[in-house]
C-alpha atoms as a PDB file:
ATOM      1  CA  UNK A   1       0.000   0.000   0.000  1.00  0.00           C
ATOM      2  CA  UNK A   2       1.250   3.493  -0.961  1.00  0.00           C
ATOM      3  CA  UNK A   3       1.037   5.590   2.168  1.00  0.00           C
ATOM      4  CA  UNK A   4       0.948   9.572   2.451  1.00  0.00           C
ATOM      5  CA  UNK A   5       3.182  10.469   5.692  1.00  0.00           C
ATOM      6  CA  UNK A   6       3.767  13.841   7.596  1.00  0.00           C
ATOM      7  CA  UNK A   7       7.610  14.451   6.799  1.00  0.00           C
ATOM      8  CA  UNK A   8       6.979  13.510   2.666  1.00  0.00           C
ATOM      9  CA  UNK A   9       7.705  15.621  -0.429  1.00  0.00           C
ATOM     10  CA  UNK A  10       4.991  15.672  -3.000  1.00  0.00           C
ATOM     11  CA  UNK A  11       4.096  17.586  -5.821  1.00  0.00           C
ATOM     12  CA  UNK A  12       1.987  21.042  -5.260  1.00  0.00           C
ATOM     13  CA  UNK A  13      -0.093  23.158  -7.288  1.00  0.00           C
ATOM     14  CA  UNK A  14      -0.915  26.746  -5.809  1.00  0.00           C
ATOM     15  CA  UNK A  15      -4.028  28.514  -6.653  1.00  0.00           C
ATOM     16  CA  UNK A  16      -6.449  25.510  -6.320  1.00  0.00           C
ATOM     17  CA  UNK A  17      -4.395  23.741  -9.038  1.00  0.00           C
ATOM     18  CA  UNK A  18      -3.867  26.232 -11.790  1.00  0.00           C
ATOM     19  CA  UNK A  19      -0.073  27.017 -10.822  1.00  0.00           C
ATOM     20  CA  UNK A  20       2.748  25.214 -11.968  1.00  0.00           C
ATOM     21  CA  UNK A  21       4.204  21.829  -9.626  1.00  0.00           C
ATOM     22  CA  UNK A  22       6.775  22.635  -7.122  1.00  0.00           C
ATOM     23  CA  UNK A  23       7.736  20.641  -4.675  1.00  0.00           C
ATOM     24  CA  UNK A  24       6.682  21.190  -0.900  1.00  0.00           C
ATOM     25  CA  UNK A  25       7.370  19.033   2.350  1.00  0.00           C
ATOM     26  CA  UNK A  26       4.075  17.865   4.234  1.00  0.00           C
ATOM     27  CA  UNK A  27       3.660  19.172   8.064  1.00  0.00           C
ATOM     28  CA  UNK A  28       0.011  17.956   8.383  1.00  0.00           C
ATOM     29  CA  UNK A  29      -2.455  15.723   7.412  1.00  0.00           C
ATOM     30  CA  UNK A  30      -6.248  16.074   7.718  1.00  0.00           C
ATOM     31  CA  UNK A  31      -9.062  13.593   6.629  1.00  0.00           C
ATOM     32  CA  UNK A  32     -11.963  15.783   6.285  1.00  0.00           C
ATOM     33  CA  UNK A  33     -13.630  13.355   4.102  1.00  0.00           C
ATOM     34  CA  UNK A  34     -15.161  16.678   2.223  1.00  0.00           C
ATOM     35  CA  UNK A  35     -16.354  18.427   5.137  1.00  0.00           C
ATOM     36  CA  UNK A  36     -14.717  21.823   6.685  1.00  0.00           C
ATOM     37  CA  UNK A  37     -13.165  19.972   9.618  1.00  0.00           C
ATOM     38  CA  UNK A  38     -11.638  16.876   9.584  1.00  0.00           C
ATOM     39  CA  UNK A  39      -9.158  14.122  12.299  1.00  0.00           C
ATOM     40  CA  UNK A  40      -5.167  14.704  12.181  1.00  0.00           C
ATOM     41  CA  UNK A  41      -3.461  11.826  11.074  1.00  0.00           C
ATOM     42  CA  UNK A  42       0.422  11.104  11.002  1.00  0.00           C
ATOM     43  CA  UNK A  43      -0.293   9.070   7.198  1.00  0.00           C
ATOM     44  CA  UNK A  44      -3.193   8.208   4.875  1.00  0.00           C
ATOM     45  CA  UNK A  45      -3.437   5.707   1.741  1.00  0.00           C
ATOM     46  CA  UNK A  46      -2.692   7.369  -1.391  1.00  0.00           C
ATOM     47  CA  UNK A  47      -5.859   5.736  -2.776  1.00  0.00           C
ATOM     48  CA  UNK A  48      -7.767   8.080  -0.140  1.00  0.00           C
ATOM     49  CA  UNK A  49      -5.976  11.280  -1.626  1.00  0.00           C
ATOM     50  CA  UNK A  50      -8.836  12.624  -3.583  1.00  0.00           C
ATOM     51  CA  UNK A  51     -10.926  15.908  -4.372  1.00  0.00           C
ATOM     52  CA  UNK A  52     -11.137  17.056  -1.303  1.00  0.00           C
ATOM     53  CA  UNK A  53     -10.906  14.028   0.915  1.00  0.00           C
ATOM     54  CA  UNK A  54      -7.644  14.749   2.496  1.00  0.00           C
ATOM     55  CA  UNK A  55      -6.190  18.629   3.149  1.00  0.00           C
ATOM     56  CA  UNK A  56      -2.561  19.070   3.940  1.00  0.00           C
ATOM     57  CA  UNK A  57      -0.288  21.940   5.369  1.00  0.00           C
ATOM     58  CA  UNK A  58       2.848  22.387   3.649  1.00  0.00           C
ATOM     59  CA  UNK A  59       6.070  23.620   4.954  1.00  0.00           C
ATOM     60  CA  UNK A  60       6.109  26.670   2.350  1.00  0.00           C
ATOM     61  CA  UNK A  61       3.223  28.241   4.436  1.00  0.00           C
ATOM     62  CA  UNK A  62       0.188  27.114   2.100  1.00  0.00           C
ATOM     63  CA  UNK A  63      -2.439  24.287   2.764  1.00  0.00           C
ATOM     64  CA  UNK A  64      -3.728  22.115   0.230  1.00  0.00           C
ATOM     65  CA  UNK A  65      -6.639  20.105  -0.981  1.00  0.00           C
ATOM     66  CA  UNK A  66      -5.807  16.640  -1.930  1.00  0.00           C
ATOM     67  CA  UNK A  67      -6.111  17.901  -5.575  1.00  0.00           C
ATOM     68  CA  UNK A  68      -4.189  19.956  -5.808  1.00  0.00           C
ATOM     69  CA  UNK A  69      -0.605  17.729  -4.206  1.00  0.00           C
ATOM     70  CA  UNK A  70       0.373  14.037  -6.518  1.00  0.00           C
ATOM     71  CA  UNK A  71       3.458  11.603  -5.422  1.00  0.00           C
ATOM     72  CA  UNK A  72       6.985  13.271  -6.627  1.00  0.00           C
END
């Protein structure tokens, strides 16, 4: 199983995934499972990164929906 973890580098589109890829460091992990609010998690299954399933704070200051980040 592919896992997400706090710590990973991914791929991350700014502006709600209109901007070019750069690369950004993951410092949290939320499962909101498309709700406002969602539980803290240290890692999540790749196959659960989706729409807006998962949201993640990134270590260059911007959070993201699960759309808009993808493996490196």
């Amino acid at each position: 199983m592919q896992v997400l973890k706090i710590g990973d580098t991914v791929n991350w589109r700014g502006n709600f995934g209109s901007e070019g890829r750069k690369k950004a460091k993951v410092e949290e992990i939320q499962i909101t499972n498309g709700g406002k609010y969602g539980d803290d998690v240290d890692e999540v299954s790749w196959s659960k990164v989706r729409d807006r399933n998962v949201v993640v704070d990134l270590d260059n200051g911007h959070w993201a929906y699960a759309n808009q980040i993808s493996r490196v």
